[in-house]
Protein backbone atom coordinates (compact mmCIF):
# COMPACT_ATOMS: atom_id res chain seq x y z
CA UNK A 1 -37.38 -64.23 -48.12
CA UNK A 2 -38.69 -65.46 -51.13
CA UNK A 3 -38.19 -69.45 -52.07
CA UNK A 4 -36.54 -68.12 -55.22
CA UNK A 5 -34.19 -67.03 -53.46
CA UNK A 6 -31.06 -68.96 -53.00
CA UNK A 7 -27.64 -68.50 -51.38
CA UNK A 8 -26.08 -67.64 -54.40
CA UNK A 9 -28.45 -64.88 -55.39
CA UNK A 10 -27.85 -62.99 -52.31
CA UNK A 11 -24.19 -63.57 -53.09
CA UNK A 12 -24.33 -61.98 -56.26
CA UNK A 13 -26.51 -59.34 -55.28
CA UNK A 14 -24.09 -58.53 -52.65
CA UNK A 15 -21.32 -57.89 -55.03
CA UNK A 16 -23.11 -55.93 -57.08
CA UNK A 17 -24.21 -53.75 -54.76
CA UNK A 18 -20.57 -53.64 -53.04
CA UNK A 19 -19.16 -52.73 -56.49
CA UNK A 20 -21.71 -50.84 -57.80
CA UNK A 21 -21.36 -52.35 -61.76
CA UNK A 22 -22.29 -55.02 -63.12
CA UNK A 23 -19.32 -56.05 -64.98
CA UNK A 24 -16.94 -54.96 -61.82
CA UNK A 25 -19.37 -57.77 -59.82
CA UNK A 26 -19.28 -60.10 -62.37
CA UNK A 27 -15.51 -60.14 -62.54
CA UNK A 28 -15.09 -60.76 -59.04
CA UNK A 29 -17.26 -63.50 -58.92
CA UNK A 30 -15.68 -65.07 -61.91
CA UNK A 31 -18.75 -65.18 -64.09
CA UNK A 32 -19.85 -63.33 -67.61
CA UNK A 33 -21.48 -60.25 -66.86
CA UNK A 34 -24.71 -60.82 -69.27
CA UNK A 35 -25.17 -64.22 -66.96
CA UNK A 36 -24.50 -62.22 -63.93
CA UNK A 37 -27.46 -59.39 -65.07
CA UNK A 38 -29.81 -61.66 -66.52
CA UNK A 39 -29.96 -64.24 -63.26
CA UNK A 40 -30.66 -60.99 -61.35
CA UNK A 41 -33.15 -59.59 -63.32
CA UNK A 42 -35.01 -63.40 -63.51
CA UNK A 43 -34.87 -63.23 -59.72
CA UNK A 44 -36.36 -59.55 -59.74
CA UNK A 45 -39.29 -60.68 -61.95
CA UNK A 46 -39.90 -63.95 -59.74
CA UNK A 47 -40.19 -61.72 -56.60
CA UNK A 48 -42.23 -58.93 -58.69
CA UNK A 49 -39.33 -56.48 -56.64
CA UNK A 50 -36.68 -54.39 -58.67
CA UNK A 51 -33.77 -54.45 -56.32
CA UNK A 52 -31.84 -52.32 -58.93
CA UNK A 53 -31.77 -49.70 -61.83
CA UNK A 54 -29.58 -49.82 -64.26
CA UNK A 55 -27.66 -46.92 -65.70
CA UNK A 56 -24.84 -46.55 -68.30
CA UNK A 57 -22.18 -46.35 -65.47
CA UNK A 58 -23.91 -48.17 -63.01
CA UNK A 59 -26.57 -49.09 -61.15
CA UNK A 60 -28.31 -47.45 -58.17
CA UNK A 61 -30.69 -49.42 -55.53
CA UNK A 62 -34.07 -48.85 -55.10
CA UNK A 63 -35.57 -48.47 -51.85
CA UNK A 64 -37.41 -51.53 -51.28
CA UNK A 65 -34.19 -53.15 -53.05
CA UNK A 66 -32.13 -51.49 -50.26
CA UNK A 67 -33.53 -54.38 -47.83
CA UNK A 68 -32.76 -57.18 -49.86
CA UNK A 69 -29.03 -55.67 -50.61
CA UNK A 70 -28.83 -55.51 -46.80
CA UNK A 71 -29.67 -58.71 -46.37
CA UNK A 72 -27.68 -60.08 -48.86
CA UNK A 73 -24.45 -58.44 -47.36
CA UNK A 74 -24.99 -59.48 -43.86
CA UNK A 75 -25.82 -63.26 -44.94
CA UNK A 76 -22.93 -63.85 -47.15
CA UNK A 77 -20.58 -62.17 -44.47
CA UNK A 78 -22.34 -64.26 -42.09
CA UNK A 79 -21.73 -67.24 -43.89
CA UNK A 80 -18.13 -66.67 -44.86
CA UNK A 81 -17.14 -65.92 -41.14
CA UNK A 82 -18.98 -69.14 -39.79
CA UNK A 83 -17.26 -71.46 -42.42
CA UNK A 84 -13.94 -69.96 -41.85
CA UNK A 85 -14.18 -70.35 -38.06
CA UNK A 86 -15.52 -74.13 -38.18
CA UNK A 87 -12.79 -74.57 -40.54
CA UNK A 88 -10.57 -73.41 -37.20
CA UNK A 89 -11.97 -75.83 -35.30
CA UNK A 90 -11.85 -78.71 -37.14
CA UNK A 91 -8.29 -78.23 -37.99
CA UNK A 92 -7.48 -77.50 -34.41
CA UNK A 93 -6.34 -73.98 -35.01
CA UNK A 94 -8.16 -71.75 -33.01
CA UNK A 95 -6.26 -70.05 -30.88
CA UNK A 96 -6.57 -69.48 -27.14
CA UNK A 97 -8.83 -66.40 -27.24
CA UNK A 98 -7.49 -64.11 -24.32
CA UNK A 99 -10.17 -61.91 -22.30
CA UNK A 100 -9.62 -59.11 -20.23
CA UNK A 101 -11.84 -58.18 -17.77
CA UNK A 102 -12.35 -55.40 -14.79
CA UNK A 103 -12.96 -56.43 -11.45
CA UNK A 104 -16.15 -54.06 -11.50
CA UNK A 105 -18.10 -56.34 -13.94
CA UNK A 106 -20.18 -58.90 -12.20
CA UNK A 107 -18.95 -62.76 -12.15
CA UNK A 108 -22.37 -63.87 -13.84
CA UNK A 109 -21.68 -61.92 -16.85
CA UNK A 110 -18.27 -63.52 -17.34
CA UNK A 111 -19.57 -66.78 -16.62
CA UNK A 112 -22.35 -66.12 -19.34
CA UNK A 113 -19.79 -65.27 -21.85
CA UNK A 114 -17.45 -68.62 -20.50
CA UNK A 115 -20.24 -70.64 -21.11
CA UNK A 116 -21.51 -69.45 -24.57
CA UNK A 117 -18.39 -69.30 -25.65
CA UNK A 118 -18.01 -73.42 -24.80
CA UNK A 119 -21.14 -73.76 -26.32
CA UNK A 120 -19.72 -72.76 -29.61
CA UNK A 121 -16.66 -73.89 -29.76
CA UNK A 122 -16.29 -77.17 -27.87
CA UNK A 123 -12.69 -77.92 -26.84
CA UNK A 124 -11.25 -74.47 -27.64
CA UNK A 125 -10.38 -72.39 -24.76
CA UNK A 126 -10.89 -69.05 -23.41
CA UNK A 127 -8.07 -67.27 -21.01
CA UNK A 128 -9.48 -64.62 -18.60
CA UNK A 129 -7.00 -61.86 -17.70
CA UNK A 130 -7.75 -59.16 -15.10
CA UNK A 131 -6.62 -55.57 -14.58
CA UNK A 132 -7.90 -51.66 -14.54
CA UNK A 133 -9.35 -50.90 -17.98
CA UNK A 134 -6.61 -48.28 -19.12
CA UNK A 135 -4.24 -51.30 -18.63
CA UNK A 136 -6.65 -53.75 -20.34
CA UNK A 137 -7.19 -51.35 -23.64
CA UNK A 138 -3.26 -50.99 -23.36
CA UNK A 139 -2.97 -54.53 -23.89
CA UNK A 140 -5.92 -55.08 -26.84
CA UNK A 141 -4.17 -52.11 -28.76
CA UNK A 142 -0.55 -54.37 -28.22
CA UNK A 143 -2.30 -57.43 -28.97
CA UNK A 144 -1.96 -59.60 -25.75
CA UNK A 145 -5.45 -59.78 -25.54
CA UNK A 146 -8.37 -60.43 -28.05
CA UNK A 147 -11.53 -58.41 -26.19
CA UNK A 148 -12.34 -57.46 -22.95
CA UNK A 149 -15.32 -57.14 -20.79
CA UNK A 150 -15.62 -53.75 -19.15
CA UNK A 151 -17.63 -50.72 -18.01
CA UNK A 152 -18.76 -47.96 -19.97
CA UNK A 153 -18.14 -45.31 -21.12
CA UNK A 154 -14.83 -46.52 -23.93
CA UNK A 155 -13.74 -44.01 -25.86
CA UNK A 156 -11.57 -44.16 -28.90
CA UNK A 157 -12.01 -44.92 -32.37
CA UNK A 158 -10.44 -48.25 -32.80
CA UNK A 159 -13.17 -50.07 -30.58
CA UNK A 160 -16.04 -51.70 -31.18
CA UNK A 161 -18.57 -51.82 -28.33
CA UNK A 162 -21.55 -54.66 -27.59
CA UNK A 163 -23.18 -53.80 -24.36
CA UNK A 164 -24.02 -56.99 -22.54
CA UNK A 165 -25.58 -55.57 -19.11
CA UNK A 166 -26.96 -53.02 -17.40
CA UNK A 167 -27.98 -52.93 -13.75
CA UNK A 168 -29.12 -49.44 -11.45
CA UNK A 169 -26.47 -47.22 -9.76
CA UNK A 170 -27.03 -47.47 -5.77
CA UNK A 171 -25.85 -45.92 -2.95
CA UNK A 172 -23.99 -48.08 -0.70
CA UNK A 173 -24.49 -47.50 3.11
CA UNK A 174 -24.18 -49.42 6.36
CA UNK A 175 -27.23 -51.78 7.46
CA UNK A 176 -27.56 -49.24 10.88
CA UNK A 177 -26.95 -45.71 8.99
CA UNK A 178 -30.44 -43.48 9.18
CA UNK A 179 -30.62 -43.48 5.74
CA UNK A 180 -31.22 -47.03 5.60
CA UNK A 181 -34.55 -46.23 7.08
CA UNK A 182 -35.60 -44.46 3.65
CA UNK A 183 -36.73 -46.04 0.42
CA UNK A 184 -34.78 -43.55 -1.56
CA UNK A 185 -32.26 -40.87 -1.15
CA UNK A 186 -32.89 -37.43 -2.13
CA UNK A 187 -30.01 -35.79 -3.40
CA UNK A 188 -29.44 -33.08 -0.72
CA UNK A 189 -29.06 -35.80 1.25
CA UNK A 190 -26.12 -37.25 -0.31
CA UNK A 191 -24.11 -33.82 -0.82
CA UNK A 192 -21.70 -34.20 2.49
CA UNK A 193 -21.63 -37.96 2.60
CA UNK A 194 -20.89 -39.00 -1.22
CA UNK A 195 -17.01 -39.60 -0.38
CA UNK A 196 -15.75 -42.47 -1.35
CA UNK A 197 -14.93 -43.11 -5.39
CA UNK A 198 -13.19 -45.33 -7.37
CA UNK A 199 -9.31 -44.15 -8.23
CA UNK A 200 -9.84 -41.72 -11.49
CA UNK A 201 -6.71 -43.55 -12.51
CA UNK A 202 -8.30 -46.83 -13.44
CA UNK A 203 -11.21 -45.43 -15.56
CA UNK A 204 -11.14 -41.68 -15.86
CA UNK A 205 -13.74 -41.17 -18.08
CA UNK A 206 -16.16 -42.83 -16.10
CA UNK A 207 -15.20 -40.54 -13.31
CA UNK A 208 -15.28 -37.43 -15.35
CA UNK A 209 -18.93 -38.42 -16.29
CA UNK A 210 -20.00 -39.53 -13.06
CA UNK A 211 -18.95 -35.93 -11.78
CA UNK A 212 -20.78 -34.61 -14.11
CA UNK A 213 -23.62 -36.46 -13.42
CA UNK A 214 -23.77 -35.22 -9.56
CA UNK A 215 -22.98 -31.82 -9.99
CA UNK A 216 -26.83 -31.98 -12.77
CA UNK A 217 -28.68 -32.96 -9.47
CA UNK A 218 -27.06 -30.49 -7.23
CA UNK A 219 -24.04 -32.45 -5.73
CA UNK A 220 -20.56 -31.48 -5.46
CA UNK A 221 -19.01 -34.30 -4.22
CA UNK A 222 -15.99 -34.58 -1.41
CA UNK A 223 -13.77 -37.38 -3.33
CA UNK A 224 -11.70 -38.25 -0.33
CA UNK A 225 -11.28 -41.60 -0.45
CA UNK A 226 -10.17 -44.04 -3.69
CA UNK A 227 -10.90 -47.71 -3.79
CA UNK A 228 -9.42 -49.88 -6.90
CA UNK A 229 -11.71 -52.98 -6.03
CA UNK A 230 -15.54 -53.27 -4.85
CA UNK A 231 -14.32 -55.04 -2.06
CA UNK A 232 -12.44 -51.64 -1.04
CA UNK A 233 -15.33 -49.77 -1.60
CA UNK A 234 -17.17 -51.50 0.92
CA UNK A 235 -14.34 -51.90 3.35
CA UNK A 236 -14.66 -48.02 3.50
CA UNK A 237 -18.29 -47.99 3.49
CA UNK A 238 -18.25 -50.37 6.49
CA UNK A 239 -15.57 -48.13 8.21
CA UNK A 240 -17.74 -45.38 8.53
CA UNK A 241 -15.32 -43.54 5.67
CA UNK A 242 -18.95 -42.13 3.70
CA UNK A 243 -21.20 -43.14 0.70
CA UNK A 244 -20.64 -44.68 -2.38
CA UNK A 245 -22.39 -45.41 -5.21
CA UNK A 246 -22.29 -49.14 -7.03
CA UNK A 247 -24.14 -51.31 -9.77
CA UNK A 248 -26.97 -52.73 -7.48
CA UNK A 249 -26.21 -56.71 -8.39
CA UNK A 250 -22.74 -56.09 -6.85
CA UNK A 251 -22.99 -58.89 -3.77
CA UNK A 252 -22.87 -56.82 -0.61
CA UNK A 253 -21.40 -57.53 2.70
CA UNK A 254 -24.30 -58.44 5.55
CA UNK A 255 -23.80 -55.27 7.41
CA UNK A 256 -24.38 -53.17 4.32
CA UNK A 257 -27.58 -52.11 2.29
CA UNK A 258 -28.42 -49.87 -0.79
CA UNK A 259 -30.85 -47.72 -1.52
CA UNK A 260 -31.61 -45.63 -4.80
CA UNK A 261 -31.30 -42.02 -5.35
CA UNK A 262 -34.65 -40.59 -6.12
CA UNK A 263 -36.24 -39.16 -9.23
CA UNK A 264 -32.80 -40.01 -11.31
CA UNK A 265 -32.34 -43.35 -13.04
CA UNK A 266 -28.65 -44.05 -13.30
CA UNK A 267 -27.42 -47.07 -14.81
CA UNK A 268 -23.85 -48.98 -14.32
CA UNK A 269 -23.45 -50.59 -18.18
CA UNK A 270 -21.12 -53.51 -18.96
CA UNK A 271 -19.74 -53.84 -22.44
CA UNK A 272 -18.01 -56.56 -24.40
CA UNK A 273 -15.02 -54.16 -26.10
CA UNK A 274 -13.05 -55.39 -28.77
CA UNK A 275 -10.50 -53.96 -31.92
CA UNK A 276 -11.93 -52.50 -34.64
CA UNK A 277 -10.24 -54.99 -36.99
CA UNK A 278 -10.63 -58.48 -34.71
CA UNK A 279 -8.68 -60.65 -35.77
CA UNK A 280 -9.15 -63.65 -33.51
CA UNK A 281 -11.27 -66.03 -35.80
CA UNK A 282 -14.19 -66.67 -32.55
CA UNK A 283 -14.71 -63.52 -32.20
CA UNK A 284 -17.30 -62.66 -35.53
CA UNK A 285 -19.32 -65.87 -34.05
CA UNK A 286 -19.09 -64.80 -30.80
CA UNK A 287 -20.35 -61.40 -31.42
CA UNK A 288 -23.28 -62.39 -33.18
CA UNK A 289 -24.33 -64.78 -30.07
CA UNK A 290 -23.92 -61.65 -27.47
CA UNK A 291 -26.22 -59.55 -30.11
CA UNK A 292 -28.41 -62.40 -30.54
CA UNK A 293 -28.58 -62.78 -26.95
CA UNK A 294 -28.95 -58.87 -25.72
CA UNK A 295 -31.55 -57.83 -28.06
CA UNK A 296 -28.85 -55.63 -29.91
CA UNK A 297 -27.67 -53.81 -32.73
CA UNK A 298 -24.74 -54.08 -34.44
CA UNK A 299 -21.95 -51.90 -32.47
CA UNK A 300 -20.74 -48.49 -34.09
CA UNK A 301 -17.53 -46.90 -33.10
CA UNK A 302 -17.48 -45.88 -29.55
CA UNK A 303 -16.87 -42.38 -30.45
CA UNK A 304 -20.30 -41.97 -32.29
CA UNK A 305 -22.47 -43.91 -29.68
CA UNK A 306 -25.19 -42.13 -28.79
CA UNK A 307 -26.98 -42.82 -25.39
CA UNK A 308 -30.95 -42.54 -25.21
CA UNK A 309 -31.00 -40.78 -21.87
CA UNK A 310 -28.83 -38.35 -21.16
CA UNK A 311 -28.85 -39.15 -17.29
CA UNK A 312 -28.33 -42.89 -17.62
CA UNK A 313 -25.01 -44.01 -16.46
CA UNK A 314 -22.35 -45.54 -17.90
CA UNK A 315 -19.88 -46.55 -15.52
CA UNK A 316 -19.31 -49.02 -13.01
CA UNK A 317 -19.87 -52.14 -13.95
């Protein structure tokens, strides 16, 4: 951006684009209007851009204004969030900001989020709480905890979802089982042995759309036994009890391997899942580092997410 910029252009350039009028902008930030228009159109000359066109009830953005106005918006919402949370902190009011989590999301990714979370607020703590994720959106919509960190897929229109990880979907076996002998599995292969699953209870979307995922490559799956934790998955895997499939950075037992499934590319996605309205004065800050850090866009609602390939998998974590 443009040197001419400053701080206070983008903040009036935000309001007027928020309240679409000149004098409606100018009132909220407590200035004349003709100062308010005639600062705006000195910056639009300086930058040779015209970020808007004025009409008798209004004014409409141009395109290449449309960037700027975007800008402007994000920055002074930026700003205002920052200042109000390092207010928090220096007054030593920021709460204890309480973290739910599912057993089936990987340690390192919790530890990532402990330690960026230190990172940015020094002496303020964070309180980890596990459970099932029905349980753990229970509790965000009563407010006993701030956000959680869980697998995909959420539905529902209150949260807001920031994936944080992503790792292949496996197939679990014992070290000695034939298969082991294989680079990958071919799906046939799996039909009889795919038994074991995690309990539909705890996550029944993922369930329903990992069902639907098998029976696209041919499987109909025998769901005969239900584990709540990884470690009961591979408990049953060890016993002899069948298959199962799990997020390939999940630490394995010594007398078990994995192997993928070929020509499909499955994925078990992790998520950082928090209220629509957050209230928790961290978590703006916060978010911002996990996008910052993953590469990624500002979350929509879960409901509208749209997933770039229709076989990748959202699931265990």
């Amino acid at each position: 951006m443009c040197d001419l910029v400053e701080f206070r252009h983008l903040k009036y350039i935000a309001a007027v684009a928020e309240t679409g009028n000149f004098t409606r902008a100018a009132e909220r930030l407590f200035l004349a209007q003709p100062s308010l228009s005639k600062q705006i159109k000195e910056l639009e000359d300086g930058i040779g851009i015209q970020i808007f066109v004025r009409h008798h009830d209004g004014v409409r953005i141009t395109p290449a204004g449309q960037m700027i106005v975007s800008y402007a918006i994000e920055a002074v919402k930026t700003r205002n969030e920052i200042i109000q949370a390092a207010r928090a902190v220096h007054g030593g009011t920021i709460p204890v900001l309480r973290i739910g989590f599912s057993c089936f999301v990987q340690q390192d990714v919790l530890r990532s989020l402990s330690e960026a979370y230190a990172s940015l607020f020094p002496g303020c703590s964070m309180q980890f709480s596990g459970g099932d994720p029905v349980q753990i959106l229970h509790r965000m919509e009563a407010k006993s905890l701030d956000a959680a960190v869980l697998p995909l897929p959420i539905n529902g229109e209150q949260w807001t979802v920031e994936p944080v990880a992503s790792a292949p979907l496996v197939v679990c076996m014992r070290a000695d089982d034939p298969l082991a002998q294989q680079t990958e599995i071919q799906p046939p292969e799996l039909a009889e042995r795919l038994k074991i699953f995690r309990n539909p209870e705890a996550h029944s979307e993922a369930h329903a759309r990992l069902m639907e995922m098998l029976t696209e490559i041919g499987i109909t799956p025998d769901v005969a036994c239900l584990a709540t934790t990884p470690t009961d998955i591979q408990w049953m895997v060890q016993s002899s009890s069948g298959l199962a499939l799990i997020d390939q950075k999940t630490p394995l037992d010594p007398r078990l391997t994995t192997r993928p499934i070929a020509n499909v590319n499955w994925t078990a996605d992790t998520a950082f899942v928090h209220p629509l309205s957050a209230e928790h004065p961290a978590l703006p800050v916060l978010i911002r580092h996990l996008r910052k850090v993953n590469g990624s866009k500002p979350a929509k609602h879960t409901h509208r997410r749209k997933y770039a390939n229709d076989l990748q998998m959202k699931l265990l974590a």
